[in-house]
C-alpha atoms as a PDB file:
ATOM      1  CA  UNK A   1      54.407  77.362 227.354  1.00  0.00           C
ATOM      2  CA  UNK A   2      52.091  79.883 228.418  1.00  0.00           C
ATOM      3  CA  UNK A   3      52.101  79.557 232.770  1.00  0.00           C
ATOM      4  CA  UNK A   4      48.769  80.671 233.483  1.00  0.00           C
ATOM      5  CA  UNK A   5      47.501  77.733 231.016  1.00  0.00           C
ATOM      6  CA  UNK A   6      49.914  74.967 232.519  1.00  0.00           C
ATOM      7  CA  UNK A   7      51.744  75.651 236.184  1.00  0.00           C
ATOM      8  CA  UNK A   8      48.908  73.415 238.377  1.00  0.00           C
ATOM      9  CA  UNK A   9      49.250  70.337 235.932  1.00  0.00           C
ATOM     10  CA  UNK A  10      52.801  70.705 235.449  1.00  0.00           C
ATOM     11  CA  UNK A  11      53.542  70.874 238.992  1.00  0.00           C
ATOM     12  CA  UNK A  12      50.897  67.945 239.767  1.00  0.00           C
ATOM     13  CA  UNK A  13      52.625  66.110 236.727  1.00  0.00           C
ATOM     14  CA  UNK A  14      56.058  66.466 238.229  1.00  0.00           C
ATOM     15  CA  UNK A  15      55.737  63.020 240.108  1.00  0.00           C
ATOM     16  CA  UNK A  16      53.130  61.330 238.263  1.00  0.00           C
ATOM     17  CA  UNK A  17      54.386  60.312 234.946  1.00  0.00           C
ATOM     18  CA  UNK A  18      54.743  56.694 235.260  1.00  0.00           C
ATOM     19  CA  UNK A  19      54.085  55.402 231.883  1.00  0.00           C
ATOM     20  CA  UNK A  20      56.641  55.798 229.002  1.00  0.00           C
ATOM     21  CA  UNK A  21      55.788  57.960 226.157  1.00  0.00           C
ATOM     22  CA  UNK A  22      56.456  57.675 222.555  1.00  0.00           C
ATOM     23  CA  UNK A  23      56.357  59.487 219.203  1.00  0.00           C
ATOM     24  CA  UNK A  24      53.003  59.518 217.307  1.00  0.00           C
ATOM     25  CA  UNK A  25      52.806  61.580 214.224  1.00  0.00           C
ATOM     26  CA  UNK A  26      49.419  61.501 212.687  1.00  0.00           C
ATOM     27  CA  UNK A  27      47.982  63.635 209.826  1.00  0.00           C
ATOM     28  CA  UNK A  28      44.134  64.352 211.549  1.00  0.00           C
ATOM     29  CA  UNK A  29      42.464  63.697 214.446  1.00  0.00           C
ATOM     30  CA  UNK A  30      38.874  63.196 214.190  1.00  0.00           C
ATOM     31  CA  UNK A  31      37.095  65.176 216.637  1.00  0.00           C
ATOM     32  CA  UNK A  32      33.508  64.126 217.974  1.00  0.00           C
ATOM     33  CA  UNK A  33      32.306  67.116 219.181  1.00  0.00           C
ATOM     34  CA  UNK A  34      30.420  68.471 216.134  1.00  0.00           C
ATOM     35  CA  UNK A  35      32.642  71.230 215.145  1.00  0.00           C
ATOM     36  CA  UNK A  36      35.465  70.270 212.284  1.00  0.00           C
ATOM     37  CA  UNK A  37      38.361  67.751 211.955  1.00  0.00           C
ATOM     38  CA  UNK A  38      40.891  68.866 214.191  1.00  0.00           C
ATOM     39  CA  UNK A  39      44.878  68.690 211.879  1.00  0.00           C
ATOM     40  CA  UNK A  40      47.832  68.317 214.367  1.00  0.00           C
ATOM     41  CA  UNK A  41      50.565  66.332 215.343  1.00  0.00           C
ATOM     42  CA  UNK A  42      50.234  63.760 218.137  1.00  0.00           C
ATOM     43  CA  UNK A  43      53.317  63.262 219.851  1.00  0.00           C
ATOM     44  CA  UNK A  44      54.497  61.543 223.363  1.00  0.00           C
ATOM     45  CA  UNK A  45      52.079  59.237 223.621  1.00  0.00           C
ATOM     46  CA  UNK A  46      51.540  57.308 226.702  1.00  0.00           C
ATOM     47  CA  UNK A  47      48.716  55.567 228.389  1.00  0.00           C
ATOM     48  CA  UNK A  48      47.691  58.435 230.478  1.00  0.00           C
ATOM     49  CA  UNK A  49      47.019  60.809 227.204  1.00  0.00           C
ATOM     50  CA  UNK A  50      49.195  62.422 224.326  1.00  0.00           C
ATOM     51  CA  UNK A  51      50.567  65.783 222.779  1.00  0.00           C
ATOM     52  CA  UNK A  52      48.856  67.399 220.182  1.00  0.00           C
ATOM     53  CA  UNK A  53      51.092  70.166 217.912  1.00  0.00           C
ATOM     54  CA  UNK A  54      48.910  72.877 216.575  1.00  0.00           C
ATOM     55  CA  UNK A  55      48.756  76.235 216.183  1.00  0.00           C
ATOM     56  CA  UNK A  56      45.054  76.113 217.227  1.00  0.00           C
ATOM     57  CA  UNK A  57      44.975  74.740 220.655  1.00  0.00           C
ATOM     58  CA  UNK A  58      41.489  74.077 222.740  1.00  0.00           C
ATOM     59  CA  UNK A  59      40.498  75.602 225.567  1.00  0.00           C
ATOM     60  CA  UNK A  60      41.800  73.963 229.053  1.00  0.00           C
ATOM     61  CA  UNK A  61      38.903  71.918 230.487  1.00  0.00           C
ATOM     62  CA  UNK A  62      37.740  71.304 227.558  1.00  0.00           C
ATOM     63  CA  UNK A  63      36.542  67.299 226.950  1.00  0.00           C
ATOM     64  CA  UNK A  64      35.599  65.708 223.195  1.00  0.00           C
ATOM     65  CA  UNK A  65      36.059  62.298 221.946  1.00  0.00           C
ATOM     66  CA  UNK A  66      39.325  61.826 219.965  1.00  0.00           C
ATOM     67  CA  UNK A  67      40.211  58.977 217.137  1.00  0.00           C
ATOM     68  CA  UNK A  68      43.855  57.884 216.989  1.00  0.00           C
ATOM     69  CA  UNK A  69      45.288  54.513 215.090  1.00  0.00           C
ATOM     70  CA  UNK A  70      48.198  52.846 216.620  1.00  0.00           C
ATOM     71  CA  UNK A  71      50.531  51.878 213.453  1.00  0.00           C
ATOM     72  CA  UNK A  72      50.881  48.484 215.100  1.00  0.00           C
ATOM     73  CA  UNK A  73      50.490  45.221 213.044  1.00  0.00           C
ATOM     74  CA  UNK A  74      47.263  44.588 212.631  1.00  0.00           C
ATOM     75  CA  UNK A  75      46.810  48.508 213.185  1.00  0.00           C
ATOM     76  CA  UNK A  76      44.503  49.902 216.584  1.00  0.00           C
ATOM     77  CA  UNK A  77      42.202  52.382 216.910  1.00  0.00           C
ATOM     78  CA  UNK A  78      40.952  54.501 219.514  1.00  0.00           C
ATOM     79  CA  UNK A  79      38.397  56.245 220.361  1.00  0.00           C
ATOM     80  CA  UNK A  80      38.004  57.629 224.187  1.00  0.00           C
ATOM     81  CA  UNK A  81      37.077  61.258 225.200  1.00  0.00           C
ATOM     82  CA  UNK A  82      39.937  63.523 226.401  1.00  0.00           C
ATOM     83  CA  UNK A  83      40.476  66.347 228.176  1.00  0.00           C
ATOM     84  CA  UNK A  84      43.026  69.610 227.514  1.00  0.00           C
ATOM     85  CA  UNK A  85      45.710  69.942 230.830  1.00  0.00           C
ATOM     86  CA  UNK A  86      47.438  72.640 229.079  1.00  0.00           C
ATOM     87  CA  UNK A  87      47.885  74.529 226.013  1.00  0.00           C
ATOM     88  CA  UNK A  88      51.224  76.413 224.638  1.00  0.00           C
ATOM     89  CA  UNK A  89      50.368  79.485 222.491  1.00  0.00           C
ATOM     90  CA  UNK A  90      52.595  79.686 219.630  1.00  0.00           C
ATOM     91  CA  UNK A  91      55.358  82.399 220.108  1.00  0.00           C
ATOM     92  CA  UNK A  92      57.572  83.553 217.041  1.00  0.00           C
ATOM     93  CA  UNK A  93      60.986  82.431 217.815  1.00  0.00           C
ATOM     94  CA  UNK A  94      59.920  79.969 220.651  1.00  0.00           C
ATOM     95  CA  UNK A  95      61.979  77.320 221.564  1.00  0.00           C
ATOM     96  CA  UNK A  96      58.896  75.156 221.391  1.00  0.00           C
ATOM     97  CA  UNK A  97      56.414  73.903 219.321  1.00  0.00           C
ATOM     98  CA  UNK A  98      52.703  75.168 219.915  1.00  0.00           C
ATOM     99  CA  UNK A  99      50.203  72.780 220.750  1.00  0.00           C
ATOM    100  CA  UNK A 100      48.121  70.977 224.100  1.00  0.00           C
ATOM    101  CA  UNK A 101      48.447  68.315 226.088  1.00  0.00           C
ATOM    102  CA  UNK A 102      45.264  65.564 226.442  1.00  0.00           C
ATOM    103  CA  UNK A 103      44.456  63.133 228.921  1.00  0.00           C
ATOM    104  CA  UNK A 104      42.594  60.355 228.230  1.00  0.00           C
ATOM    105  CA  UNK A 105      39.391  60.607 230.116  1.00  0.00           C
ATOM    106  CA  UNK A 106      37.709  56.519 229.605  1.00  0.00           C
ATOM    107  CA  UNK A 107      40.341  55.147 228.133  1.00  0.00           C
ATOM    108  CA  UNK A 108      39.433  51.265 228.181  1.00  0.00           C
ATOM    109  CA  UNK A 109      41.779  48.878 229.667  1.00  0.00           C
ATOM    110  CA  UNK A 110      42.356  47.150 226.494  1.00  0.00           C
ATOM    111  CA  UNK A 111      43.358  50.469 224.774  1.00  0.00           C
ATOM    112  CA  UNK A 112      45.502  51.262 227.174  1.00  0.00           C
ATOM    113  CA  UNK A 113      47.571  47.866 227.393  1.00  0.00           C
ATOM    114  CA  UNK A 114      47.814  48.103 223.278  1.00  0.00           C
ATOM    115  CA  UNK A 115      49.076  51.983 223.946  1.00  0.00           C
ATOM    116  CA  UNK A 116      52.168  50.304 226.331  1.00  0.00           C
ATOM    117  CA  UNK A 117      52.347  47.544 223.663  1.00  0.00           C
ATOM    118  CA  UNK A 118      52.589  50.045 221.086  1.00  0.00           C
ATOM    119  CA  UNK A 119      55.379  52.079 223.477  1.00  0.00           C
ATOM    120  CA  UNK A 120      57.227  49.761 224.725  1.00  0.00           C
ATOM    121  CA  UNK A 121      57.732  48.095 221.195  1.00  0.00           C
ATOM    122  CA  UNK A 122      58.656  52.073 219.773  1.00  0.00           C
ATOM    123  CA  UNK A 123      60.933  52.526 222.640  1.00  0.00           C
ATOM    124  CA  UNK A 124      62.754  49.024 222.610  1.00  0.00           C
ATOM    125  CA  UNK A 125      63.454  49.762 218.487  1.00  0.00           C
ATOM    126  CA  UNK A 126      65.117  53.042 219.367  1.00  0.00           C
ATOM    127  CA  UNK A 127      67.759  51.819 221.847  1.00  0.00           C
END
């Protein structure tokens, strides 16, 4: 992870992550911003925003709309805008994956209870 890009929300995230996170993996991610489909990986989930895998990251402060689906039964989408925290270059030989980390910006209430329903039901299966 690249410091300059991450230390202030890391250190701010430290004590704030509340909500239990989950694997997504998803093929694309529709980006509203005018400029192409973004491809990555969105992983840890959670109510407060997700992890994004790609070699291409965004800039930080950046804000777009993003599409997700839950693979829940019957399946949920959403669509909220979303900002990038941080960003991890990718490094040859790195111990981690490249990629950025989102938060949801107007996430609705509703999305956000299916996200924990979505979590909680992921999380419960794995134990």
């Amino acid at each position: 992870m690249n410091e300059t890009d991450s230390s202030e929300y890391t250190e701010d995230q430290k004590n704030k992550r509340r909500a239990t996170r989950a694997p997504l993996i998803v093929e694309k991610i529709p980006c509203g911003d005018g400029q192409k489909t973004f491809f990555g990986y969105a992983k840890n989930v959670s109510r407060g925003g997700l992890f994004i895998a790609t070699v291409n990251p965004r800039e930080l402060g950046e804000d777009f709309m993003i599409e997700l689906t839950l693979p829940m039964k019957p399946r949920h989408m959403i669509r909220c805008r979303c900002e990038v925290v941080w960003k991890r270059h990718y490094q040859r030989k790195g111990a981690h994956e490249p990629g950025m980390g989102l938060r949801f910006l107007d996430l609705t209430d509703t999305d956000g209870d299916k996200i924990d329903e979505w979590v909680t039901e992921q999380t419960t299966t794995l134990l």
